[in-house]
C-alpha atoms as a PDB file:
ATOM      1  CA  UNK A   1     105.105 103.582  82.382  1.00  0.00           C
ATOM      2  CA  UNK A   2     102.849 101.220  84.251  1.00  0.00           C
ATOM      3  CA  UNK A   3     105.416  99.533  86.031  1.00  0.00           C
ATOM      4  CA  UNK A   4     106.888 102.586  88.252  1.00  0.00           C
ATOM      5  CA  UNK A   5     103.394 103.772  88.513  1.00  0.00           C
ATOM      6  CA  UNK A   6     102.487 100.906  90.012  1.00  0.00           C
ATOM      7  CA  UNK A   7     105.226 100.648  92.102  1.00  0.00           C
ATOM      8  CA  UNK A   8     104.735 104.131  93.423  1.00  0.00           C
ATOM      9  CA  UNK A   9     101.454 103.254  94.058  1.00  0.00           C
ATOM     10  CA  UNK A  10     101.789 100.387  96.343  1.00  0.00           C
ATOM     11  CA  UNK A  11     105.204 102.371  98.207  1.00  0.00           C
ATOM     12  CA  UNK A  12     104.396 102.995 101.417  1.00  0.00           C
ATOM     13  CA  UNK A  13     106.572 106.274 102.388  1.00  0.00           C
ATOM     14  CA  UNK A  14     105.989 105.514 105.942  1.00  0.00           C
ATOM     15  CA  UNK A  15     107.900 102.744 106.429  1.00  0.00           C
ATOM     16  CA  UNK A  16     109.734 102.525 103.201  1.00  0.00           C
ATOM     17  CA  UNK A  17     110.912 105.919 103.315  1.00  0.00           C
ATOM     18  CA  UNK A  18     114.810 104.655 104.672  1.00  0.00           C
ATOM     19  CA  UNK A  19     115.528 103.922 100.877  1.00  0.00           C
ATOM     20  CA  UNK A  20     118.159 106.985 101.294  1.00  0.00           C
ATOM     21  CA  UNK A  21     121.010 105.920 102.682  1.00  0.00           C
ATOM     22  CA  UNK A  22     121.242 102.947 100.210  1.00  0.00           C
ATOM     23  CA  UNK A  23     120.486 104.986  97.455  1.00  0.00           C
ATOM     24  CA  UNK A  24     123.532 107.549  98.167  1.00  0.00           C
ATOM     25  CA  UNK A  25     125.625 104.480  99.259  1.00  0.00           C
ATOM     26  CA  UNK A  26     125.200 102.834  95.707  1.00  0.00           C
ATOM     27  CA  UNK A  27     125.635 106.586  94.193  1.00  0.00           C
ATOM     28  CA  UNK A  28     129.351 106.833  95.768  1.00  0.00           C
ATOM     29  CA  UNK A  29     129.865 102.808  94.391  1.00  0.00           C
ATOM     30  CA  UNK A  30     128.714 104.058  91.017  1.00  0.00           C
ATOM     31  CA  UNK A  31     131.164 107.102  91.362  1.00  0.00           C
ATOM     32  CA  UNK A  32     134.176 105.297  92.246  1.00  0.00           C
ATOM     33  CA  UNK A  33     133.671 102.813  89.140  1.00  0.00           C
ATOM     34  CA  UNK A  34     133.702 105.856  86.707  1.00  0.00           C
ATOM     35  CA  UNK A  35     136.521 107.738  88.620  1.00  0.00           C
ATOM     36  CA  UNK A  36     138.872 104.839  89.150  1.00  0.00           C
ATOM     37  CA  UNK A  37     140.129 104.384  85.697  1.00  0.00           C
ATOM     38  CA  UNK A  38     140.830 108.055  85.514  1.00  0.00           C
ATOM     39  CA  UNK A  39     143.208 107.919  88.369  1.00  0.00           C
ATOM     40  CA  UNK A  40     144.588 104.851  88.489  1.00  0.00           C
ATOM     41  CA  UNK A  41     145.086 104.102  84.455  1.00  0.00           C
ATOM     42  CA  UNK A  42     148.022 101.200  84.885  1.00  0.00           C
ATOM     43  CA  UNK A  43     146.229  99.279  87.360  1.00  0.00           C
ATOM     44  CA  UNK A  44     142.660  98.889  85.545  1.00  0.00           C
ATOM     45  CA  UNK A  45     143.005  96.907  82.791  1.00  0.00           C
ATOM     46  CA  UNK A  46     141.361  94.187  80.846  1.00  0.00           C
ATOM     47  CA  UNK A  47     138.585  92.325  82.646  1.00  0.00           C
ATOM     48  CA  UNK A  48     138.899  95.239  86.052  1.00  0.00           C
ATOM     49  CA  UNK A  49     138.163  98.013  83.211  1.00  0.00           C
ATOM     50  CA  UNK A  50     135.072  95.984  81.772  1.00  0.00           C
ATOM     51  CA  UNK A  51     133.889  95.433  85.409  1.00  0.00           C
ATOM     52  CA  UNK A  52     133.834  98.898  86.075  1.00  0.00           C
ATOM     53  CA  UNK A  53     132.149 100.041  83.115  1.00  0.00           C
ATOM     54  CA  UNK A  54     129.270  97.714  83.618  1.00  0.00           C
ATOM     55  CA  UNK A  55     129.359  98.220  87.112  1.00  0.00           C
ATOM     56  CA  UNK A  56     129.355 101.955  86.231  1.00  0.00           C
ATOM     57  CA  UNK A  57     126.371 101.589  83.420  1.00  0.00           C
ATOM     58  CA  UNK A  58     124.371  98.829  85.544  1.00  0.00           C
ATOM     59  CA  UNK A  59     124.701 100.070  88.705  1.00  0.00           C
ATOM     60  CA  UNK A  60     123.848 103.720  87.051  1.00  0.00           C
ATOM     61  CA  UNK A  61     120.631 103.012  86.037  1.00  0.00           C
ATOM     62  CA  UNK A  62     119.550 100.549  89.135  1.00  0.00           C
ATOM     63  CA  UNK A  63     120.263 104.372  91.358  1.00  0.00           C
ATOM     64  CA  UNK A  64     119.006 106.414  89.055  1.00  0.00           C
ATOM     65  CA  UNK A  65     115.529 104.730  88.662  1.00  0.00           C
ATOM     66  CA  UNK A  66     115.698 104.418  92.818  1.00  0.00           C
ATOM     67  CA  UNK A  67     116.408 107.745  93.315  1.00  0.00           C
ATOM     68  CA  UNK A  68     113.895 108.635  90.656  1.00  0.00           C
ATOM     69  CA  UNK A  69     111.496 106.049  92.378  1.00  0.00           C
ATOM     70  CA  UNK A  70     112.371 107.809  96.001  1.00  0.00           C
ATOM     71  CA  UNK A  71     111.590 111.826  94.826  1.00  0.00           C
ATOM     72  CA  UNK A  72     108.410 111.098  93.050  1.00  0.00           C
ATOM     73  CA  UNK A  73     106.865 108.894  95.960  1.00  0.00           C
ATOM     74  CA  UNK A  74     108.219 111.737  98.192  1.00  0.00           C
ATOM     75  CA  UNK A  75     105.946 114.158  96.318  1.00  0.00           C
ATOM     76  CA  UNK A  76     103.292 111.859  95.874  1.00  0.00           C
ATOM     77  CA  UNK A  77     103.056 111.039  99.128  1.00  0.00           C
ATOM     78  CA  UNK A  78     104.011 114.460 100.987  1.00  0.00           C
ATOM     79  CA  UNK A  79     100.822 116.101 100.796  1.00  0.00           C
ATOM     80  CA  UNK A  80      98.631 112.835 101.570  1.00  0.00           C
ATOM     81  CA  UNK A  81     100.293 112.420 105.265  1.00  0.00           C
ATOM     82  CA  UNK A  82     101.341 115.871 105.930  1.00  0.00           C
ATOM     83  CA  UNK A  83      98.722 117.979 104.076  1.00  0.00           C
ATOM     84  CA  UNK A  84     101.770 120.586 103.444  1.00  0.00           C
ATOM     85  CA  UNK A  85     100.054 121.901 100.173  1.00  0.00           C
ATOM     86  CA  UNK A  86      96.792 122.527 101.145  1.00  0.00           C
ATOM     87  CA  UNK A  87      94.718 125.186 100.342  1.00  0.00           C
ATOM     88  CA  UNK A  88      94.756 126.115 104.263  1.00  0.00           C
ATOM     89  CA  UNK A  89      98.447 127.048 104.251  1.00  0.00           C
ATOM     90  CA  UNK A  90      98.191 129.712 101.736  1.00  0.00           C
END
């Protein structure tokens, strides 16, 4: 747990914050992999069907600790440049 909290700590959302579009990018990659073999089941085999399961497990995990990374600096660092949840708003 030290780790991401550290790295959350030292993101800067200001200039950082254009981590989206790779994120979603490596989401559709990570789709694809786990999709493919269902469509085209002739064409993926051997080796191609082990590179898509590890590209579909690997590549899983890398986006889902991003996007995990990405949402909790977004709330941690929402309220500390925009003051959104401030007592004075409510």
């Amino acid at each position: 747990m030290s780790s991401p909290s550290s790295i959350i700590y030292i993101f800067d959302f200001q200039t950082d914050s254009d981590i989206g579009g790779p994120l979603l990018g490596g989401l559709c990659v990570v789709l694809a992999a786990g999709i493919a073999p269902m469509l085209m089941p002739r064409l993926i085999t051997g080796r191609s069907l082990a590179l898509m399961e590890n590209v579909s497990l690997y590549g899983g995990l890398a986006v889902f600790g991003g996007l995990t990374l990405y949402d909790v600096c977004i709330v941690y660092h929402l309220p500390h440049v925009f003051r959104v949840f401030s007592p004075d708003n409510y």
